[in-house]
Protein backbone atom coordinates (compact mmCIF):
# COMPACT_ATOMS: atom_id res chain seq x y z
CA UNK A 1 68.43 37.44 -2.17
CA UNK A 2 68.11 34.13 -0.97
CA UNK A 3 69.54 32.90 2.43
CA UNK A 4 69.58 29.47 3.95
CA UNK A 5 68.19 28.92 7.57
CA UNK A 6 68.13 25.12 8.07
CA UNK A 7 67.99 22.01 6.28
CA UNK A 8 67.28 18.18 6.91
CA UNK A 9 67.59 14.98 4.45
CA UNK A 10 64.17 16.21 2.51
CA UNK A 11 63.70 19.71 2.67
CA UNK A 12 66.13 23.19 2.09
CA UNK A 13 64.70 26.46 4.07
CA UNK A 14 65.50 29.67 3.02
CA UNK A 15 64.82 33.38 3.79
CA UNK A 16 63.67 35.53 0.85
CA UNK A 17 65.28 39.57 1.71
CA UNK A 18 64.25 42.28 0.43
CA UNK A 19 63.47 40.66 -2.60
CA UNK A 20 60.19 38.62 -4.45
CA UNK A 21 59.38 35.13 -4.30
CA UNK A 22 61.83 33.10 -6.59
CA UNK A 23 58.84 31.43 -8.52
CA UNK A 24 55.50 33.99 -7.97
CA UNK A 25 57.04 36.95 -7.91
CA UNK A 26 55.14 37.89 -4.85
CA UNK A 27 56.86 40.75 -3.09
CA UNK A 28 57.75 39.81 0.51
CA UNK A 29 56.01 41.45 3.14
CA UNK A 30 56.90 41.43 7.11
CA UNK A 31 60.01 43.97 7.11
CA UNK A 32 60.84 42.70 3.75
CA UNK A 33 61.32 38.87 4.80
CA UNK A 34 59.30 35.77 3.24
CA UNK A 35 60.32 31.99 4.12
CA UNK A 36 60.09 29.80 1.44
CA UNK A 37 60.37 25.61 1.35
CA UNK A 38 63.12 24.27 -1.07
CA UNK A 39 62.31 20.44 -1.64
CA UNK A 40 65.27 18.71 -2.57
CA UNK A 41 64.35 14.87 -4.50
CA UNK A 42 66.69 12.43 -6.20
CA UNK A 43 65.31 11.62 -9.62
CA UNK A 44 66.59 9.12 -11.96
CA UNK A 45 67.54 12.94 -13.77
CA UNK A 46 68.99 14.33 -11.15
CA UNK A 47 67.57 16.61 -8.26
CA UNK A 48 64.04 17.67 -8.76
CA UNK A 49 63.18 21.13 -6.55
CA UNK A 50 59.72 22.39 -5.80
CA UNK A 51 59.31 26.00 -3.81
CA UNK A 52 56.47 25.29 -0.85
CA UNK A 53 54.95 27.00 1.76
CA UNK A 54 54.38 30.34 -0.19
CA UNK A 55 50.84 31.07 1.30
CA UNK A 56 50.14 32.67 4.32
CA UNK A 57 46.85 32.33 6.66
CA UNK A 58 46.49 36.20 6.26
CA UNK A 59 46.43 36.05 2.40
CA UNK A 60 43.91 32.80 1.95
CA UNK A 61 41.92 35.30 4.55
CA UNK A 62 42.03 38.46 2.43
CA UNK A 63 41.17 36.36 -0.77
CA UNK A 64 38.06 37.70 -2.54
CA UNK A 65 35.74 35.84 -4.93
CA UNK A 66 36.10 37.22 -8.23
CA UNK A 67 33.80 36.60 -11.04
CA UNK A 68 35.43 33.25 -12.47
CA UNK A 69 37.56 30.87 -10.01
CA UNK A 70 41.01 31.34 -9.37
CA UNK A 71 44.04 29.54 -7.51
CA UNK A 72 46.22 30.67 -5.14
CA UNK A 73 49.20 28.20 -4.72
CA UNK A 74 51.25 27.17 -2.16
CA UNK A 75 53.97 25.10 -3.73
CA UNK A 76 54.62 21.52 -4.43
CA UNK A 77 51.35 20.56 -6.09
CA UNK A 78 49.37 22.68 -3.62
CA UNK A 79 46.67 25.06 -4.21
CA UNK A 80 43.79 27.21 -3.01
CA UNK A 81 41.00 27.12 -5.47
CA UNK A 82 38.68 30.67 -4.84
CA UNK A 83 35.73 30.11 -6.17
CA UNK A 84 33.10 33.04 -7.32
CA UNK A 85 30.81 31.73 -4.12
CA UNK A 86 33.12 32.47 -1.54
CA UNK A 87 33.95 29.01 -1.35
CA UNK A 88 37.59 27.73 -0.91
CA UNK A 89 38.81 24.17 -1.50
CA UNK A 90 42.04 22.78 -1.18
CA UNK A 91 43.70 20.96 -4.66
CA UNK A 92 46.76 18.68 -4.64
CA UNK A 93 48.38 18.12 -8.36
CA UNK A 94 50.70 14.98 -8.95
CA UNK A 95 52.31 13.07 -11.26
CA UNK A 96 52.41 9.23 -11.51
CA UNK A 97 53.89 7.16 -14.21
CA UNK A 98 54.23 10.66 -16.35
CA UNK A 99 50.21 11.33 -15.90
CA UNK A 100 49.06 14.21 -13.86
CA UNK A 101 46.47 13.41 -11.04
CA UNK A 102 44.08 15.75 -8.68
CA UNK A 103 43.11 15.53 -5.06
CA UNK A 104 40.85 17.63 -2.86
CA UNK A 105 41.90 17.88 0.31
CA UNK A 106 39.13 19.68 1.87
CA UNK A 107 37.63 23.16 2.11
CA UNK A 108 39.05 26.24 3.94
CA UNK A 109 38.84 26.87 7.03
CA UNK A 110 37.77 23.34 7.73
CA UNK A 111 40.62 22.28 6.43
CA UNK A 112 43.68 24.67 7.89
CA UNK A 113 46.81 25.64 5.72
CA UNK A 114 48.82 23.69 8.29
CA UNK A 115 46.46 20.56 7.75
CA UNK A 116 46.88 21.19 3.74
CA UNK A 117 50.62 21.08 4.18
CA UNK A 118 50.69 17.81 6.17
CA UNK A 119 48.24 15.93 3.80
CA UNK A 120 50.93 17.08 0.74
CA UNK A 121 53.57 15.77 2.88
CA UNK A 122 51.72 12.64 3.60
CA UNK A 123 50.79 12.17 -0.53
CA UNK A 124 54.40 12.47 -1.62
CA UNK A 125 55.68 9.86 1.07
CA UNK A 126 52.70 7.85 -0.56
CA UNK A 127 54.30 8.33 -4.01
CA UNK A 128 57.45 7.77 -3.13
CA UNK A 129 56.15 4.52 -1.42
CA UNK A 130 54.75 3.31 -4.81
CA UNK A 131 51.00 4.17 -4.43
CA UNK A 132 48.47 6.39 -5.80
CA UNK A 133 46.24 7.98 -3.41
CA UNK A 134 43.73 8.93 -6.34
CA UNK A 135 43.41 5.64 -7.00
CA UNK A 136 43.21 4.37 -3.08
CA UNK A 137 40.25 6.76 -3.02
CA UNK A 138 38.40 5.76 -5.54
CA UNK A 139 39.04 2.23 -4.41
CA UNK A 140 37.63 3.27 -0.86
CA UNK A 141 34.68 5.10 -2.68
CA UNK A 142 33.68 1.99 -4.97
CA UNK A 143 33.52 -0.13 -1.63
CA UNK A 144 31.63 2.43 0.63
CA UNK A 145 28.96 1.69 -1.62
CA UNK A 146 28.67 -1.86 -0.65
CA UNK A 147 28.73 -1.12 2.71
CA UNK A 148 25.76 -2.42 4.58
CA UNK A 149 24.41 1.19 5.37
CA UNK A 150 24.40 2.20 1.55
CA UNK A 151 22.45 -0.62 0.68
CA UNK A 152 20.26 0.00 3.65
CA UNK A 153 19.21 3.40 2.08
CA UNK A 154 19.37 2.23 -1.08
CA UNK A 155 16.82 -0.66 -0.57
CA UNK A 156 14.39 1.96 1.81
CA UNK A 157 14.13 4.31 -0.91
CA UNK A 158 12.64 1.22 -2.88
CA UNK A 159 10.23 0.18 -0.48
CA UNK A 160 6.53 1.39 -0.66
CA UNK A 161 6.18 1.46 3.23
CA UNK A 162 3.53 3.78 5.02
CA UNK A 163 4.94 6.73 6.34
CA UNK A 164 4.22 5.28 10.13
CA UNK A 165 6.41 1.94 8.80
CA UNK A 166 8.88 3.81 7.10
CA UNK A 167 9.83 6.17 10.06
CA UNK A 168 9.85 2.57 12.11
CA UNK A 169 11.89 1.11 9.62
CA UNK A 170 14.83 4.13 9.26
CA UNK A 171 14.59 4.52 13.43
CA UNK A 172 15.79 0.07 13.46
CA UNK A 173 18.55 0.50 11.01
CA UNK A 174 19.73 4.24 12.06
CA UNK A 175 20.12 3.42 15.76
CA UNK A 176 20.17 -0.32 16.46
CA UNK A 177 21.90 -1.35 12.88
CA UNK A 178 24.10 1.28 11.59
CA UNK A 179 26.45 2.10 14.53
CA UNK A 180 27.61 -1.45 15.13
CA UNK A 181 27.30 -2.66 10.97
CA UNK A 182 27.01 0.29 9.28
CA UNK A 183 30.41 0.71 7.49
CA UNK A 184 31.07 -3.06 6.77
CA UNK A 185 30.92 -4.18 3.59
CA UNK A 186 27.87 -6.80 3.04
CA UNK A 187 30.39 -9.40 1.57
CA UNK A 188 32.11 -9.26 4.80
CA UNK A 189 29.30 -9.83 7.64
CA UNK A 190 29.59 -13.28 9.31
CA UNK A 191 27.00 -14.60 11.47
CA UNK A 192 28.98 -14.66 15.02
CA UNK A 193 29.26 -10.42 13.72
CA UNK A 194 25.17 -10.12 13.17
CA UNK A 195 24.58 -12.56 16.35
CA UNK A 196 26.26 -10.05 18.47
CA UNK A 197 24.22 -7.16 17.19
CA UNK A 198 21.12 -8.87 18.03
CA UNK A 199 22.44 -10.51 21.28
CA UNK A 200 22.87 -7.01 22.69
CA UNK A 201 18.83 -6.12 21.85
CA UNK A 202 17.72 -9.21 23.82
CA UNK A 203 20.07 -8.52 26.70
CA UNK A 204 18.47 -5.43 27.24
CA UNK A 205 14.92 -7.11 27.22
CA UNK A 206 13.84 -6.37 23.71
CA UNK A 207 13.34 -9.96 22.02
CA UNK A 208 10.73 -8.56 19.66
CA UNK A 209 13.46 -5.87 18.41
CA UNK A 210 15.82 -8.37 18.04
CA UNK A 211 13.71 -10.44 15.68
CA UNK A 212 12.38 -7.35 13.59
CA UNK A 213 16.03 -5.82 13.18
CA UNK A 214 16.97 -9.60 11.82
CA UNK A 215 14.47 -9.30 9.24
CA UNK A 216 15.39 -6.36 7.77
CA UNK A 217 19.20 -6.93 7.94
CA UNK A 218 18.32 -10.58 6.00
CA UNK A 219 15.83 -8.10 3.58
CA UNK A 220 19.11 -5.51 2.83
CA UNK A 221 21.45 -8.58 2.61
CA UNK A 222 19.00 -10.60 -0.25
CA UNK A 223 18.62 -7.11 -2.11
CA UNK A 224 22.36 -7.03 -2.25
CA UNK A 225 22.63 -10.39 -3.49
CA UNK A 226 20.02 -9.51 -6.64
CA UNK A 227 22.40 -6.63 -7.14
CA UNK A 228 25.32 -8.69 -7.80
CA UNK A 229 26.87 -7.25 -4.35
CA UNK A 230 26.52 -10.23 -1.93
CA UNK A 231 26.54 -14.02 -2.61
CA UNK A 232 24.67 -14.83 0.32
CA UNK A 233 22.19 -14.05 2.89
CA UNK A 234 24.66 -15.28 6.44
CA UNK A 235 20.73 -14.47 8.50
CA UNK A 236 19.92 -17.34 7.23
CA UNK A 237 22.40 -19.20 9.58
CA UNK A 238 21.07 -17.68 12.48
CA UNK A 239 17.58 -19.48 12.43
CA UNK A 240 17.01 -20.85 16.27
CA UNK A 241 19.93 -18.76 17.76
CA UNK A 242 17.82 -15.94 18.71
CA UNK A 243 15.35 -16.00 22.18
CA UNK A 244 11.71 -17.02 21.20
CA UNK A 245 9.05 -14.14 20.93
CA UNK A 246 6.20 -14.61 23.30
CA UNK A 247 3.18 -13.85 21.50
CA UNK A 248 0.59 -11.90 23.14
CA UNK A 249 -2.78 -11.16 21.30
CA UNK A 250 -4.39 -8.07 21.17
CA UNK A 251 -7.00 -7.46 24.20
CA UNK A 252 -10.38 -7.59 22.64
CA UNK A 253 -13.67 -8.41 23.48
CA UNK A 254 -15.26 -11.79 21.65
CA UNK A 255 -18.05 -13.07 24.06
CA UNK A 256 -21.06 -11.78 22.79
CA UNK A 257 -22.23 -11.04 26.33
CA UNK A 258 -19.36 -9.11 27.05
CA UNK A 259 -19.88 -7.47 23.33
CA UNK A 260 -23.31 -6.59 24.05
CA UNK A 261 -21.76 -5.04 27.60
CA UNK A 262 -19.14 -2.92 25.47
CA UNK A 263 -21.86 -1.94 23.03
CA UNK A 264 -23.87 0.03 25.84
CA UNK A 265 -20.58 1.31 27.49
CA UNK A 266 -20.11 2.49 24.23
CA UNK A 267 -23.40 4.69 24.19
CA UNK A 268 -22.60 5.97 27.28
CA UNK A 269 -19.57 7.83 26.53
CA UNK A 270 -19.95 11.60 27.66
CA UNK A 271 -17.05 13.17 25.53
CA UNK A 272 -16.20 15.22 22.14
CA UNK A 273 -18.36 14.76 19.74
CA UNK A 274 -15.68 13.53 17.24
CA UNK A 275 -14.45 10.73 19.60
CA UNK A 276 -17.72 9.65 20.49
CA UNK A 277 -18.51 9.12 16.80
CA UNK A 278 -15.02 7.20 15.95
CA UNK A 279 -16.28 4.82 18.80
CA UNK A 280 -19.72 4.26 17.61
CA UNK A 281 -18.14 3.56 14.17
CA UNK A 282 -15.28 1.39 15.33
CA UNK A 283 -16.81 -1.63 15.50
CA UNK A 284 -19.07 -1.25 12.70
CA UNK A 285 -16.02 -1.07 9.84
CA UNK A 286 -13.48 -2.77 11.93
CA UNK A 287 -10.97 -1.20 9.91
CA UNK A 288 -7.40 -0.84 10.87
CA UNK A 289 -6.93 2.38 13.54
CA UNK A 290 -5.42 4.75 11.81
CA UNK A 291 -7.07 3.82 8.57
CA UNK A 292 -10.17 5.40 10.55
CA UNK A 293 -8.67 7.84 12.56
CA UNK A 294 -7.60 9.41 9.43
CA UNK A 295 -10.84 9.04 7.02
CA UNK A 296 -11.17 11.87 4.87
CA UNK A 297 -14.33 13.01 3.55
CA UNK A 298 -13.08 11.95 -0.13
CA UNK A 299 -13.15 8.80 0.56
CA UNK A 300 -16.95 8.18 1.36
CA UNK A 301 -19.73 8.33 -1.17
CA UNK A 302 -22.64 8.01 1.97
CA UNK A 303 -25.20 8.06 -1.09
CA UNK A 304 -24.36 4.39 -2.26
CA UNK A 305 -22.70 3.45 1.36
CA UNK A 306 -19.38 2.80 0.09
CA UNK A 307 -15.49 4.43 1.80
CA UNK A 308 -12.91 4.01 -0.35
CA UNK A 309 -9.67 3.63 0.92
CA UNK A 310 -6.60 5.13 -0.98
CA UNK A 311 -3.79 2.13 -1.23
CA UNK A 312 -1.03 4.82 0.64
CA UNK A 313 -3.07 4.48 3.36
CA UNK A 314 -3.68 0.79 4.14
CA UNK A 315 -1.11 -1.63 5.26
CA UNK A 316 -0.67 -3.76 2.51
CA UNK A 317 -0.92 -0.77 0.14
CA UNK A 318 -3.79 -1.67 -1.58
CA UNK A 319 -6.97 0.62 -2.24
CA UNK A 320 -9.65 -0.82 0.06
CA UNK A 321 -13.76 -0.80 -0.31
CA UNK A 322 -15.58 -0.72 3.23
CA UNK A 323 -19.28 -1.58 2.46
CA UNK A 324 -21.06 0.70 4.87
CA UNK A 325 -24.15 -0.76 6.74
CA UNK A 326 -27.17 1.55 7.70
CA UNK A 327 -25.92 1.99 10.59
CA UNK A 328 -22.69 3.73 9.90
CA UNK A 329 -23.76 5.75 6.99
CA UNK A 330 -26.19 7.44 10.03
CA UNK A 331 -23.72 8.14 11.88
CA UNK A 332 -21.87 9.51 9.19
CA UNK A 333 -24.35 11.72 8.09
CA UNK A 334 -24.60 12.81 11.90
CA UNK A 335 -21.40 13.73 12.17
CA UNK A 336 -21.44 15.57 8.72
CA UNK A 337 -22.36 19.16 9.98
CA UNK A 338 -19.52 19.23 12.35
CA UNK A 339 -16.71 18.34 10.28
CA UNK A 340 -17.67 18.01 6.59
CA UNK A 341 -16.60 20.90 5.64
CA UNK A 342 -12.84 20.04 6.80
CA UNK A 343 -10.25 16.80 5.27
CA UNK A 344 -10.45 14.60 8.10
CA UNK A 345 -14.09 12.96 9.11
CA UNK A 346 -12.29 12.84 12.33
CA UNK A 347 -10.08 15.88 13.13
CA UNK A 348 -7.94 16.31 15.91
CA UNK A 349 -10.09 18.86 18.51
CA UNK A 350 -6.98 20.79 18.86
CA UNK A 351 -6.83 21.58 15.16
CA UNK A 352 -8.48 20.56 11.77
CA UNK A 353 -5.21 20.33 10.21
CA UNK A 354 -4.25 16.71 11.43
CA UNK A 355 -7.04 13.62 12.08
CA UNK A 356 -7.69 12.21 15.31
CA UNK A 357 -4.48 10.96 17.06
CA UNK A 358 -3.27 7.84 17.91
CA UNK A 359 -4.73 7.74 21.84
CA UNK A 360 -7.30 9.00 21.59
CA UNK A 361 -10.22 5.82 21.11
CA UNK A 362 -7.42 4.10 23.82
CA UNK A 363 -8.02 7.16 26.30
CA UNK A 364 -11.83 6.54 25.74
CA UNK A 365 -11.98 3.03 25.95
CA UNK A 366 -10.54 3.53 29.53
CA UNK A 367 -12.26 6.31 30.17
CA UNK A 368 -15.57 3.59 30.01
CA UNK A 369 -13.91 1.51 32.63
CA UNK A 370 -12.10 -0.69 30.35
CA UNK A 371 -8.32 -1.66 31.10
CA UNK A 372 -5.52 -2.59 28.25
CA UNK A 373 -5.74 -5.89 29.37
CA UNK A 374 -9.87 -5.82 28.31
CA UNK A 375 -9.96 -4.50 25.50
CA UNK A 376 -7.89 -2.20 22.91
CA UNK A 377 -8.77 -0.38 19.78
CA UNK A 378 -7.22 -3.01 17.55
CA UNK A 379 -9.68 -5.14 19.34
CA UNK A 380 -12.65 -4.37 17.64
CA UNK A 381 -11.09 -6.23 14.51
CA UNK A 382 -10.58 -9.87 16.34
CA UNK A 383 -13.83 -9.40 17.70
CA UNK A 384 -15.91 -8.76 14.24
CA UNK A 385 -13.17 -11.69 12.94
CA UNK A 386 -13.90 -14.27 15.76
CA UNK A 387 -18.06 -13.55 15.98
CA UNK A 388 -18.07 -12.97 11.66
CA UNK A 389 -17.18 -16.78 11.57
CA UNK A 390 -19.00 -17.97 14.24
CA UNK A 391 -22.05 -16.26 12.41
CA UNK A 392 -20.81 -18.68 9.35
CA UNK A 393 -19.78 -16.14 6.96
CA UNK A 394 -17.43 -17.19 4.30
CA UNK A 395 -14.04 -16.79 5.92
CA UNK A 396 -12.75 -15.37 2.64
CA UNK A 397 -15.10 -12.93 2.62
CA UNK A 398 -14.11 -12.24 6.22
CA UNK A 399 -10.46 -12.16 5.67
CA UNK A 400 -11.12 -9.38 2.81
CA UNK A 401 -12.73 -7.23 4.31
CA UNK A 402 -10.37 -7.32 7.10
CA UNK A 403 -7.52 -6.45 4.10
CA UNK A 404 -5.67 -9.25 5.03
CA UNK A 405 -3.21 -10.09 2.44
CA UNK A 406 -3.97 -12.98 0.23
CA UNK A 407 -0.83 -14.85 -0.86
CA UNK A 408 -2.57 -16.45 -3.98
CA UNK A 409 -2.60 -13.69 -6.79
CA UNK A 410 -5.27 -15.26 -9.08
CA UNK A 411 -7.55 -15.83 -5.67
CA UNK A 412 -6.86 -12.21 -4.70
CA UNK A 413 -8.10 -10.24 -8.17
CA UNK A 414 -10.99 -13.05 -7.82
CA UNK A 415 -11.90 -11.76 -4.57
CA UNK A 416 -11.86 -8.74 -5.37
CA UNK A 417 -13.88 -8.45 -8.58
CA UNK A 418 -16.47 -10.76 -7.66
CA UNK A 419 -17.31 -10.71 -3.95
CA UNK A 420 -18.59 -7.67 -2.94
CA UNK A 421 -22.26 -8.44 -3.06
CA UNK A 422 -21.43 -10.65 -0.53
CA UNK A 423 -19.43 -8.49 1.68
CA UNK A 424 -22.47 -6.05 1.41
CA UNK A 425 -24.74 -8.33 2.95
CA UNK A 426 -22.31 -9.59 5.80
CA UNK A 427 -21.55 -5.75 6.79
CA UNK A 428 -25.37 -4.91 7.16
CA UNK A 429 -25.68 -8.85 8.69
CA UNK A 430 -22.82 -8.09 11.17
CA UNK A 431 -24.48 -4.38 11.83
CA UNK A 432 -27.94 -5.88 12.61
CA UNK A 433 -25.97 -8.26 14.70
CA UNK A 434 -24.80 -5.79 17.06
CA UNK A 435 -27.30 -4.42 17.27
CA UNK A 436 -29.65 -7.52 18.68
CA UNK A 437 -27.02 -7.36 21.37
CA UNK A 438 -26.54 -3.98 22.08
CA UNK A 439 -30.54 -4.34 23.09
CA UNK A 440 -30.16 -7.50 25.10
CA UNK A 441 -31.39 -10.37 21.93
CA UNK A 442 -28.96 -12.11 19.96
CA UNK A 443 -26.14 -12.80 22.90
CA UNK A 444 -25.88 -16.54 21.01
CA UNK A 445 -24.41 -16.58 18.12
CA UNK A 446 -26.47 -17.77 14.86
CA UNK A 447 -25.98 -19.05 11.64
CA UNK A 448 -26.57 -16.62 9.14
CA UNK A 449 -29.51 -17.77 6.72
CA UNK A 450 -28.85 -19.33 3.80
């Protein structure tokens, strides 16, 4: 028995008594009562009617998974879909232009049944409007992936960057880049839009920020445009608009009476054994910090005096051969006993599990009396760079063996096939060297010998 209760232009309630649904059959519960939703439509047929609101929170809570998914349906297009995981989604079926469409509208409970019911209201007043809201969403989905944050994560994924880089590299776009031009799509950025995001870096001091956030905004933005995704780069516009960066170098030691000064400091270090080796090799290899903070016994063949760097861990992610003088392969072989048996040639003290950290040649250096402003662990590489060429060593030679990145490719495989005889003799030259001033001879610098 149906009875009406209210109606408006759209919609026809009634009470169901002491009888089933019209449509499921479902037998009405609460004293025999069940309100159903008649909706009422004008069709070019006639009246088209569709029976809503038939669920009930109590029923999509008392839903069970059974062994293959099944629906549970509210009316008008609506349905629960139970699936055999426990997991409930909400599905809207429509028709437009005599094809039937689906759209999810969410999960249950996240979505409510209330919530369901206003986004099926809200999809038939778009279909009676003329649109498609399948279609609007795929349109939205097709251009969310040329927003500027997909591409971001799209061109990361791509790069080859050291795991110190990378983390750099996600920390600029996740928290200076993607809140303010994360969601725009590339094609839309304008310079004034990107000027702003860097303006509000420099206002809070950090010029340096500002320039390295431009640089990988223009990087994103020319991937996009080899995509076929972006026509142009608009950071290229912005060349002079942002504050200068004030370079500052490095602190590092290059007079080679102050070197011969550092050298004894350096023998007079009273700490662990594992720091006080890292220092005494420092400025032997010059390598890169953490390219020596993290050595790993692999890596060394002390028999012919060579390290071998794996390419993941230098800079420019190339495999790197360090020529080891005398002097370091003793020290290596001193060290040997305490830590050889381990990964790391340098272990943290706290545990063999991770290398030496970051601080701790800093901590020592000013431990010896010397201030960041004197010298800094980086240091040790201008100062084997700025006495290396006053010695008169080849400054190609010099620059690879720093692993400094040489632009011409044909130069580069050159240097690297044919010049290590060379680079053997200027790492024992440059270890003798030191060691004329670490004993008081030697504070002028020579020309090496022909």
């Amino acid at each position: 028995m149906l009875m009406k209760s209210y109606e408006n232009s759209d919609f026809v309630t009634f009470l169901v008594i002491n009888s089933a649904h019209p449509v499921s059959g479902q037998k009405c519960g609460y004293g025999g009562h069940l309100r159903v939703q008649l909706r009422v439509r004008a069709t070019p047929c006639g009246y088209e009617m569709a029976i809503t609101d038939f669920l009930t929170e109590m029923r999509i809570r008392r839903a069970k998974p059974k062994a293959h998914p099944y629906k549970l349906r509210d009316g008008g297009g609506l349905y629960l879909l139970i699936n055999s995981n426990d997991t409930k989604q909400w599905r809207l079926r429509y028709r437009v232009g005599g094809r039937e469409s689906m759209l999810s509208l969410g999960s249950y409970p996240a979505t409510s049944l209330k919530a369901a019911r206003t986004r099926r209201a809200e999809v038939r007043a778009a279909l009676e409007a003329g649109k498609n809201p399948a279609a609007e969403r795929r349109a939205e989905r097709a251009n969310g992936a040329n927003t500027f944050e997909a591409i971001a994560r799209e061109w990361l994924a791509k790069q080859p960057f050291a795991p110190k880089t990378l983390a750099k590299a996600v920390w600029t776009f996740e928290d200076l880049l993607f809140p303010y031009i994360g969601s725009r799509p590339v094609t839309a950025l304008a310079p004034p839009e990107l000027l702003e995001v860097f303006r509000r870096l420099e206002r809070r001091g950090k010029y340096e920020t500002a320039h390295r956030s431009k640089q990988r905004v223009g990087q994103v933005l020319r991937y996009a445009i080899a995509t076929g995704r972006a026509e142009r780069d608009p950071t290229a516009d912005l060349r002079g608009a942002l504050a200068p960066i004030k370079v500052t170098n490095r602190a590092a030691v290059t007079d080679p009476r102050e070197v011969a000064q550092l050298l004894r400091a350096l023998d007079g270090y009273q700490g662990h054994p594992i720091v006080e080796a890292a220092l005494q090799l420092a400025p032997l290899v010059f390598v890169r910090p953490g390219e020596l903070r993290a050595a790993e016994w692999a890596e060394l063949d002390l028999d012919v005096a060579e390290w071998r760097i794996a390419a993941h861990r230098m800079k420019m992610r190339r495999p790197h051969l360090v020529p080891l003088a005398t002097q370091a392969v003793a020290i290596l072989r001193e060290i040997e006993p305490l830590t050889g048996r381990g990964r790391y040639v340098f272990p943290s003290p706290l545990t063999v599990q991770r290398p030496l950290c970051d601080n701790a040649i800093t901590a020592a250096l000013r431990r010896i009396g010397y201030t960041g402003e004197q010298m800094s662990w980086h240091g040790f590489r201008a100062m084997a760079s700025t006495l290396l060429n006053e010695l008169g060593f080849p400054p190609d030679v010099i620059e690879l063996q720093l692993a400094h990145q040489e632009r011409n490719e044909v130069r580069a495989a050159y240097n690297r096939a044919q010049r290590l005889d060379e680079r053997r003799k200027m790492m024992q030259g440059w270890a003798d060297y030191l060691d004329g001033l670490r004993s008081g001879a030697n504070v002028v610098p020579f020309r090496r010998p022909a």
